[in-house]
C-alpha atoms as a PDB file:
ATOM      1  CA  UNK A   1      60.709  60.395 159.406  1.00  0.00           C
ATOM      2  CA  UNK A   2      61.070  59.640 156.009  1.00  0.00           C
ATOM      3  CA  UNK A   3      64.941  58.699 154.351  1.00  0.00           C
ATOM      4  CA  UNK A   4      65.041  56.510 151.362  1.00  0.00           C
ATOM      5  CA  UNK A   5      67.567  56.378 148.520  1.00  0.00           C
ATOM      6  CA  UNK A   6      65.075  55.596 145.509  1.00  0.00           C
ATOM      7  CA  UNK A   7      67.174  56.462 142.943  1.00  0.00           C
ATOM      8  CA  UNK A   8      69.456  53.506 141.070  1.00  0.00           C
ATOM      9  CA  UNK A   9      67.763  51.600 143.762  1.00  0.00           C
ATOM     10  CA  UNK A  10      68.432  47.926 141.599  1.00  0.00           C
ATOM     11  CA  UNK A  11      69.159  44.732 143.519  1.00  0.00           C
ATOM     12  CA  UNK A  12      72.800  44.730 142.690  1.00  0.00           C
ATOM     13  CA  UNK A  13      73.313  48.236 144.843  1.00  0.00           C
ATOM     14  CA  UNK A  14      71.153  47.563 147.682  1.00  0.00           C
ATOM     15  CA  UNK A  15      73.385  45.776 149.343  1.00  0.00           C
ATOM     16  CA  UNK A  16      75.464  48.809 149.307  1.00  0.00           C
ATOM     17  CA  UNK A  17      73.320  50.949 149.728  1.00  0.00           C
ATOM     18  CA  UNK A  18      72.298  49.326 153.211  1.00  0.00           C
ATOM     19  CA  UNK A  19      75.718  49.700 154.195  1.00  0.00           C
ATOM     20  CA  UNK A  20      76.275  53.427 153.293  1.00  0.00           C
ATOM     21  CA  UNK A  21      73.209  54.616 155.088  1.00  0.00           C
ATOM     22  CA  UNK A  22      74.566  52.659 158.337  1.00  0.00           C
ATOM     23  CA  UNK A  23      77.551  54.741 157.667  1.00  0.00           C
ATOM     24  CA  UNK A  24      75.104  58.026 157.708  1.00  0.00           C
ATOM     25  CA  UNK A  25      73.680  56.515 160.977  1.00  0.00           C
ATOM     26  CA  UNK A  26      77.090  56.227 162.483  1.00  0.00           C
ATOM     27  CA  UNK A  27      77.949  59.591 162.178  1.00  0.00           C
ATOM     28  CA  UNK A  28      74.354  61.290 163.228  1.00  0.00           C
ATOM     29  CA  UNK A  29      72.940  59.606 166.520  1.00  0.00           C
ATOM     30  CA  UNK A  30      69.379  60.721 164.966  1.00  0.00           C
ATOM     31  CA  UNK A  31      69.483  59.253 162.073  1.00  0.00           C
ATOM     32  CA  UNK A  32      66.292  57.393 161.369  1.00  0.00           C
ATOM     33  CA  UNK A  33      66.221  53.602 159.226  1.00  0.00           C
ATOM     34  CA  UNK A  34      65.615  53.857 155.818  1.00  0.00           C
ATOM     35  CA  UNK A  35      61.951  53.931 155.021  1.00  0.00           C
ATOM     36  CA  UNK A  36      60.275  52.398 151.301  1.00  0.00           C
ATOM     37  CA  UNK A  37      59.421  55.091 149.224  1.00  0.00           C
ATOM     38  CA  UNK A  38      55.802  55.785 148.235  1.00  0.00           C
ATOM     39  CA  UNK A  39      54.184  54.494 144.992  1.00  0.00           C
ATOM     40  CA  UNK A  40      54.439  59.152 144.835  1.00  0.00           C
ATOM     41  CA  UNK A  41      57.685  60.176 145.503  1.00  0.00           C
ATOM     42  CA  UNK A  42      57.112  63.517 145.175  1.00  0.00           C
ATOM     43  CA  UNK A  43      54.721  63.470 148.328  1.00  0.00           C
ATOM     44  CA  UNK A  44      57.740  62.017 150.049  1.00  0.00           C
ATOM     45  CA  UNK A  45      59.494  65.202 148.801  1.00  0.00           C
ATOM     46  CA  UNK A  46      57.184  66.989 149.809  1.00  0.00           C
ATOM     47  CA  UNK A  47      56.498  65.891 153.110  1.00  0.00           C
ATOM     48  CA  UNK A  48      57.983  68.099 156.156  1.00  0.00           C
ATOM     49  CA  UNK A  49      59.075  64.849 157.875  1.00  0.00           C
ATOM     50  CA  UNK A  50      61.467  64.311 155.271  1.00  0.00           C
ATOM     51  CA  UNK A  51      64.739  63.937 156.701  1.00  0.00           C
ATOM     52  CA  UNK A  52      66.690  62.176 153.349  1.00  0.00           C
ATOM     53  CA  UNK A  53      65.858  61.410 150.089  1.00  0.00           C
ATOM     54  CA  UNK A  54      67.197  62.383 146.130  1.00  0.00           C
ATOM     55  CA  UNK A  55      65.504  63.432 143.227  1.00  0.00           C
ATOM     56  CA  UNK A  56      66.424  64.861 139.409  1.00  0.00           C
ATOM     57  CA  UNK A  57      66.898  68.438 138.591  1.00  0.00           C
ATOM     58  CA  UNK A  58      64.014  68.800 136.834  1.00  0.00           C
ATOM     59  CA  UNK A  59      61.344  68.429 139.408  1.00  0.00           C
ATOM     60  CA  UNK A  60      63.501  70.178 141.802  1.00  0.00           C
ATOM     61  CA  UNK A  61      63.356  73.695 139.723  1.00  0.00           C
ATOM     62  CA  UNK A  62      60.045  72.823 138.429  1.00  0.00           C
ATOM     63  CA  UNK A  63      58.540  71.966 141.919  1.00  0.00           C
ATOM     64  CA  UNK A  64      60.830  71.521 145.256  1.00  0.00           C
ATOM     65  CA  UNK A  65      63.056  74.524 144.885  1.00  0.00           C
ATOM     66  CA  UNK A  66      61.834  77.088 147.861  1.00  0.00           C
ATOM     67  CA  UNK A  67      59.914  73.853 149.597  1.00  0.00           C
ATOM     68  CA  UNK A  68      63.436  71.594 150.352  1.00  0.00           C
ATOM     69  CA  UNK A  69      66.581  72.035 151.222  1.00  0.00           C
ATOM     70  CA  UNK A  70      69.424  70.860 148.878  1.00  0.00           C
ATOM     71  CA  UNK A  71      72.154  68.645 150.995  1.00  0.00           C
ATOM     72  CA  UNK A  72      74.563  68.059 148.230  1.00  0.00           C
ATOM     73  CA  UNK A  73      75.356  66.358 145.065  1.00  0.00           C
ATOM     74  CA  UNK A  74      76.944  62.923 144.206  1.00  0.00           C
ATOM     75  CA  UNK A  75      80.111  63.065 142.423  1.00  0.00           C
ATOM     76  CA  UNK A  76      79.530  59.602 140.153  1.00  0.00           C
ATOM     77  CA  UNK A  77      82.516  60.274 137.717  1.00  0.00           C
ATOM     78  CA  UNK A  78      80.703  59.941 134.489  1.00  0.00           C
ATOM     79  CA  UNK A  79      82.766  60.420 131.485  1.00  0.00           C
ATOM     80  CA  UNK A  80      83.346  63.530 129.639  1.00  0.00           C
ATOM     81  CA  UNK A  81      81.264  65.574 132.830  1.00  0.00           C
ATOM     82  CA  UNK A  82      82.670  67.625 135.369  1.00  0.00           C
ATOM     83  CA  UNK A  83      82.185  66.587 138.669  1.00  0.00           C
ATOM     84  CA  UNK A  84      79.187  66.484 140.213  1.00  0.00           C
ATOM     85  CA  UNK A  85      77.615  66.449 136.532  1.00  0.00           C
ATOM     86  CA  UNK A  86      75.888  63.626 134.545  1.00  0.00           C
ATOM     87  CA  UNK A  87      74.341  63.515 131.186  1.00  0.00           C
ATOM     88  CA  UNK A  88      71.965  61.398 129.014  1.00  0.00           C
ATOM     89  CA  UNK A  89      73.104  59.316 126.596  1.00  0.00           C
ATOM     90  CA  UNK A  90      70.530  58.146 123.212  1.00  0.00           C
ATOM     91  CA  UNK A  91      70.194  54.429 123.127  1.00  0.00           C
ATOM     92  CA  UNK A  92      69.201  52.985 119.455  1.00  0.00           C
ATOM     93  CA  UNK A  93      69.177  49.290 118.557  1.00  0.00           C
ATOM     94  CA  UNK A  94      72.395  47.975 116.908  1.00  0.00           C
ATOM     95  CA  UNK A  95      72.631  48.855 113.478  1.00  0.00           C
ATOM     96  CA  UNK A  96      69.089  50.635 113.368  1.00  0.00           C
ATOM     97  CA  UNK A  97      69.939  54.618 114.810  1.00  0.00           C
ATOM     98  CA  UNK A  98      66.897  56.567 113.565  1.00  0.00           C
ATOM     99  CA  UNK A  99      67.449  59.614 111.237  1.00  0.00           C
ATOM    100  CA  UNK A 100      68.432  62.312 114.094  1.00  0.00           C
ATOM    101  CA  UNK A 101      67.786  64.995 111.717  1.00  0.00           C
ATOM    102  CA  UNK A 102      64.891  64.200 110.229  1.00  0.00           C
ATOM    103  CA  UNK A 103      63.332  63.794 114.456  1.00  0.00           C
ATOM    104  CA  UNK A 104      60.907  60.661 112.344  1.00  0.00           C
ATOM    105  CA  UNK A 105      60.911  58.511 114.757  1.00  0.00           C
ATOM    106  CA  UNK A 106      59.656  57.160 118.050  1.00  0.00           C
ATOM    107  CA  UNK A 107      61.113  58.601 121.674  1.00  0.00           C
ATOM    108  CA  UNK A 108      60.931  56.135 124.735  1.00  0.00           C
ATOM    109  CA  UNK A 109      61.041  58.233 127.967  1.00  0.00           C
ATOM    110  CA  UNK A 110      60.285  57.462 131.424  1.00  0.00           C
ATOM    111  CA  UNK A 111      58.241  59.864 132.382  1.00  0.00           C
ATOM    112  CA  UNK A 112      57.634  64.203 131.707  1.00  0.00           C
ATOM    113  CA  UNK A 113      59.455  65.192 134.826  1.00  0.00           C
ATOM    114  CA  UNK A 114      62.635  63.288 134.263  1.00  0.00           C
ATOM    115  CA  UNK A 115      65.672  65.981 133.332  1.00  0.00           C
ATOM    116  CA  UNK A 116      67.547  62.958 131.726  1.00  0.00           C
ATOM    117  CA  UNK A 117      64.575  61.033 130.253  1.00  0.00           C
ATOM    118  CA  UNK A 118      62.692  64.163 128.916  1.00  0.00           C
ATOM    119  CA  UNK A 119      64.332  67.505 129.145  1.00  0.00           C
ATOM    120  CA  UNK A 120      67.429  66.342 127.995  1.00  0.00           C
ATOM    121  CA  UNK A 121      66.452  65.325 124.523  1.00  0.00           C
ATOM    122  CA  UNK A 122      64.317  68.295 124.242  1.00  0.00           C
ATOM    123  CA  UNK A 123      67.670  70.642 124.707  1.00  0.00           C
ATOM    124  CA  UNK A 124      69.183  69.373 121.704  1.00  0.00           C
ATOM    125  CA  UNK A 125      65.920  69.194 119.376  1.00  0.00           C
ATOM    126  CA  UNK A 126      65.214  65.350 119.640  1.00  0.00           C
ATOM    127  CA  UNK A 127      61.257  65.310 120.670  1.00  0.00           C
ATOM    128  CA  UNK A 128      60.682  62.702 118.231  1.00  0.00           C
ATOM    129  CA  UNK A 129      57.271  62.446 115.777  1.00  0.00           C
ATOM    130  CA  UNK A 130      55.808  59.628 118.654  1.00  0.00           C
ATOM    131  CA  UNK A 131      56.309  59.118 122.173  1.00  0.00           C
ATOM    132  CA  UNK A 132      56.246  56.572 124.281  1.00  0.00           C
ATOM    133  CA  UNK A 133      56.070  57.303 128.518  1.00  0.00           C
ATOM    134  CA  UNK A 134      57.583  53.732 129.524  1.00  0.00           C
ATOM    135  CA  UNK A 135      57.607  54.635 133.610  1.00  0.00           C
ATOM    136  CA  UNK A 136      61.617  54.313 134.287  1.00  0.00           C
ATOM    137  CA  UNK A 137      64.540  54.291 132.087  1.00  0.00           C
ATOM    138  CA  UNK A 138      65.161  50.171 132.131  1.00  0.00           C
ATOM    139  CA  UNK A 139      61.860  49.968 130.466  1.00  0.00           C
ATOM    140  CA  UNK A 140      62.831  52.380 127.961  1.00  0.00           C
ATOM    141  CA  UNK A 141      65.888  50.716 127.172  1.00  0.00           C
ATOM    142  CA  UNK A 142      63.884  47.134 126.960  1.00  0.00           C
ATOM    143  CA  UNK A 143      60.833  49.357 124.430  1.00  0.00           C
ATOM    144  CA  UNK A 144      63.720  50.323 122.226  1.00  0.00           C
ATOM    145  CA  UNK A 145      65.240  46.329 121.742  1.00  0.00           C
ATOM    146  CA  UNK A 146      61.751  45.320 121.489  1.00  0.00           C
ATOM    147  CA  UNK A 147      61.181  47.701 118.283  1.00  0.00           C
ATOM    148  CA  UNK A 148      58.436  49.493 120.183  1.00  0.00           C
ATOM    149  CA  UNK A 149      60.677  52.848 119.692  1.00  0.00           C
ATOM    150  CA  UNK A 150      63.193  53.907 117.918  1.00  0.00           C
ATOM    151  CA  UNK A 151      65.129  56.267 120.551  1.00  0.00           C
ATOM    152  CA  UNK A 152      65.614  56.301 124.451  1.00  0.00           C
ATOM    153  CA  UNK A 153      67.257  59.022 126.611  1.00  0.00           C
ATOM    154  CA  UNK A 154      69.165  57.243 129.176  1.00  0.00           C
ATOM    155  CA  UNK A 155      70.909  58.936 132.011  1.00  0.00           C
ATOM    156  CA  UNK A 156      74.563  57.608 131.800  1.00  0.00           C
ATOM    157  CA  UNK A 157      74.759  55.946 135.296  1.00  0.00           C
ATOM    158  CA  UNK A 158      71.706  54.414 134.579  1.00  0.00           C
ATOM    159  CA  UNK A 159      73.178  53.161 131.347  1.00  0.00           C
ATOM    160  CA  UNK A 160      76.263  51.765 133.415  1.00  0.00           C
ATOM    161  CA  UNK A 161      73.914  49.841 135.933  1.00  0.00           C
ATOM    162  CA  UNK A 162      72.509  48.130 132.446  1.00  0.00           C
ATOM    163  CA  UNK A 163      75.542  47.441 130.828  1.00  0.00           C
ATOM    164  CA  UNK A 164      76.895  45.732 133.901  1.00  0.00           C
ATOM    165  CA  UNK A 165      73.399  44.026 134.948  1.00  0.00           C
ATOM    166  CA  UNK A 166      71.775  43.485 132.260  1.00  0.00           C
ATOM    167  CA  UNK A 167      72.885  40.813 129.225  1.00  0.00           C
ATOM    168  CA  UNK A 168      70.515  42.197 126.478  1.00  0.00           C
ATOM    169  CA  UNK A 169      72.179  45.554 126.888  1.00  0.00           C
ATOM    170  CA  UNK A 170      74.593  44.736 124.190  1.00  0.00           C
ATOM    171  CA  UNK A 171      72.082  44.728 121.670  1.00  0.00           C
ATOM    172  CA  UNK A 172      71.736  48.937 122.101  1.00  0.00           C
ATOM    173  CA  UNK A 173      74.129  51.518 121.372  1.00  0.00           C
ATOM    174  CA  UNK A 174      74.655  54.688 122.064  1.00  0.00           C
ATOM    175  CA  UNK A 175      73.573  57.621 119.144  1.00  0.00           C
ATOM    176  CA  UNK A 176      74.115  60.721 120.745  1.00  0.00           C
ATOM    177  CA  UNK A 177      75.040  61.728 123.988  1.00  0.00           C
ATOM    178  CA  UNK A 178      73.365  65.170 125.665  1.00  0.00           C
ATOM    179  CA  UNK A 179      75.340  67.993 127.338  1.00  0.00           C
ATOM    180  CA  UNK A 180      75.937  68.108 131.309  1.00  0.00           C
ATOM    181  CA  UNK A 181      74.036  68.961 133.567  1.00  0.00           C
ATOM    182  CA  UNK A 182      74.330  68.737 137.728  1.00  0.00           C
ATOM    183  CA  UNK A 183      73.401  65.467 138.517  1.00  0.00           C
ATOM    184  CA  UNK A 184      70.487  64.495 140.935  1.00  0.00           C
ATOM    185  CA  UNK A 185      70.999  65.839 144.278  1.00  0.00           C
ATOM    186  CA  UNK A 186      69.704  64.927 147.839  1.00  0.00           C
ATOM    187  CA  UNK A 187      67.471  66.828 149.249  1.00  0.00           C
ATOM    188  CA  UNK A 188      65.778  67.207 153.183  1.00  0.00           C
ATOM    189  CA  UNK A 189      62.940  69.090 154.486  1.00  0.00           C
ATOM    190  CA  UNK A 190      62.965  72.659 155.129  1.00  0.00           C
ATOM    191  CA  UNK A 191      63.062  72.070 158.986  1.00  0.00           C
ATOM    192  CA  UNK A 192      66.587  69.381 159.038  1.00  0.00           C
ATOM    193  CA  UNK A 193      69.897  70.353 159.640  1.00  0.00           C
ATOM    194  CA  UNK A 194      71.347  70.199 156.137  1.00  0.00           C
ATOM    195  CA  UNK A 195      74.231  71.806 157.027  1.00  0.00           C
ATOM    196  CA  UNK A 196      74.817  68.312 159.559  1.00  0.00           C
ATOM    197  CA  UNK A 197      73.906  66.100 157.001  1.00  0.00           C
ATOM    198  CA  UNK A 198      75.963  66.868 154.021  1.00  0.00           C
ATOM    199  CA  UNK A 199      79.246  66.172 156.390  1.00  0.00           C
ATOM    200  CA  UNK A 200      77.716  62.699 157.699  1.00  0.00           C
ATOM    201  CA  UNK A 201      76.792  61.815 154.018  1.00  0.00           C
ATOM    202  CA  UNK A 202      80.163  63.370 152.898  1.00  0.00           C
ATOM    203  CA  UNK A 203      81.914  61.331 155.538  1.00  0.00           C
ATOM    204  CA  UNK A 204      79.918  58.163 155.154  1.00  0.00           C
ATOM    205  CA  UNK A 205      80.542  58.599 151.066  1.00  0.00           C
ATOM    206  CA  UNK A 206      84.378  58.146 152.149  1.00  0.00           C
ATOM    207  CA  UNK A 207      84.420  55.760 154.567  1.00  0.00           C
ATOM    208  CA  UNK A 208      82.000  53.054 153.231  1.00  0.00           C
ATOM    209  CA  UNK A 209      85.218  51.719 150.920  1.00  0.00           C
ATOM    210  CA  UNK A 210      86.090  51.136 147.427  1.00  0.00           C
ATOM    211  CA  UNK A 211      83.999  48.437 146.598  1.00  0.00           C
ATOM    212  CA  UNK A 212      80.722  49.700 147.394  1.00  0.00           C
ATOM    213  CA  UNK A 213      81.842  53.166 145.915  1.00  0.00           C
ATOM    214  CA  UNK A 214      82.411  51.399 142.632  1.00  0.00           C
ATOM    215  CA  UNK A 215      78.915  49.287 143.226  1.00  0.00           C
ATOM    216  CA  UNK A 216      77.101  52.694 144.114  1.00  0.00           C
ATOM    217  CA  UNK A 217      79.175  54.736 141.741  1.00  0.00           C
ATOM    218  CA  UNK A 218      79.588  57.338 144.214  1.00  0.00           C
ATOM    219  CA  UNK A 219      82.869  58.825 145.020  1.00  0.00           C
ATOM    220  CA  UNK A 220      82.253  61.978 146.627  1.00  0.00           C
ATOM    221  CA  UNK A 221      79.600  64.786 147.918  1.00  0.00           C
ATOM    222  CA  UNK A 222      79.702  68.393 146.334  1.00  0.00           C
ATOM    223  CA  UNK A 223      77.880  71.468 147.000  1.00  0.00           C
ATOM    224  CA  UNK A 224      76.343  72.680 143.872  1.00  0.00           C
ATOM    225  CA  UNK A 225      73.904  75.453 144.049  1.00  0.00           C
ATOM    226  CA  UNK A 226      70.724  76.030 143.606  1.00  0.00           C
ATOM    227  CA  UNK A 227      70.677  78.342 141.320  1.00  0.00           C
ATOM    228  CA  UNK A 228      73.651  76.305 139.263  1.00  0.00           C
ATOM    229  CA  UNK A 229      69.884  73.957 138.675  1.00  0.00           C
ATOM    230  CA  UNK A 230      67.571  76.481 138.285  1.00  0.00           C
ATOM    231  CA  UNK A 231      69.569  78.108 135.583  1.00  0.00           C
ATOM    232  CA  UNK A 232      68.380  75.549 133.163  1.00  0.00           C
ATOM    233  CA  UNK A 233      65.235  76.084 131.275  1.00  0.00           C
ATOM    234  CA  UNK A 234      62.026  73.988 131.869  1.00  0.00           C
ATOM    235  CA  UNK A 235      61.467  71.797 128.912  1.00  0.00           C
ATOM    236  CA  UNK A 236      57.537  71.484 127.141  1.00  0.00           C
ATOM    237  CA  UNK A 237      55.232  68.734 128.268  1.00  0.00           C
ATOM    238  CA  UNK A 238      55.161  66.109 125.883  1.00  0.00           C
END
């Protein structure tokens, strides 16, 4: 069985993150350990042994909706979203923002099927004149202080991890910020119980305590549905 938690997976949460799946296991005899991901996560996603995993809302409507089950959605309390909603937020060097409005400059994104990386830019018109795929959104926060772009969509928990791990993070701010959308959800195989496991990951949300909800930045599990996701449009390839 496959059950990994690859996403905001940085040494600070795992810890934490240890510690909320033995919660899961607690409450579901079956649970299996947590597994590493593969260098392809969406094989993992793919795969009908999947029993646990999350991904982003754009390669579930672009690829997993009909082929997974969704489970539910974190509730990480970002600012100025409702719950169970995130958004990006545009990370500049201090005292160097790019021209917005003139979209002359260069866009660091992790990679085309990120909804907070890519698509979220895209929705409010900032594709940029150059791009630059980085691989994850650390890296485009480090391409933008090291003057190799100009502009870097950021999901905002990301951003939070960075600000509180990360001591060059104080020489970005924050140039725009993009409109909600449902945050990334987790997902099992077509075959699981989902039903089963949104309670135990509901439960084990709740009972894991304060302090590792504040690490995690996870307070609670929502349903949102699928077609609450699938309602957004698909954004153009870079």
């Amino acid at each position: 069985m496959i059950a990994h938690l690859p996403m905001y997976d940085v040494p600070a949460n795992r810890a934490a993150h240890r510690r909320l799946w033995q919660a899961v296991q607690d409450h579901l005899s079956d649970a299996p350990d947590l597994t590493p991901p593969s260098e392809n996560l969406m094989v993992d996603w793919l795969n009908p042994e999947l029993y646990l995993s999350q991904t982003c809302g754009l390669p579930y409507r672009a690829a997993l909706h009909g082929k997974v089950q969704l489970i539910g959605t974190p509730d990480n309390q970002i600012s100025n979203c409702p719950p169970g909603y995130y958004c990006s937020v545009l990370l500049a060097r201090k005292g160097a923002t790019p021209n917005l409005a003139a979209n002359d400059f260069t866009l660091a994104y992790n990679e085309p099927l990120s909804q907070s990386g890519w698509a979220a830019p895209q929705s409010i018109g900032l594709t940029g004149a150059k791009r630059l795929q980085t691989g994850g959104h650390a890296a485009s926060a480090r391409a933008v202080l090291q003057g190799q772009a100009d502009l870097a969509s950021v999901d905002a928990l990301t951003w939070h991890f960075l600000t509180r791990d990360w001591d060059k993070a104080s020489g970005l701010e924050i140039c725009a910020t993009t409109p909600a959308t449902p945050t990334l959800p987790y997902i099992t195989a077509l075959g699981e119980n989902a039903a089963a496991l949104r309670v135990a990951l509901r439960q084990a949300i709740l009972s894991i305590g304060p302090k590792d909800r504040e690490t995690l930045q996870i307070f609670d599990l929502i349903e949102i549905s699928a077609e609450t996701y699938l309602q957004f449009p698909l954004p153009p390839a870079p």
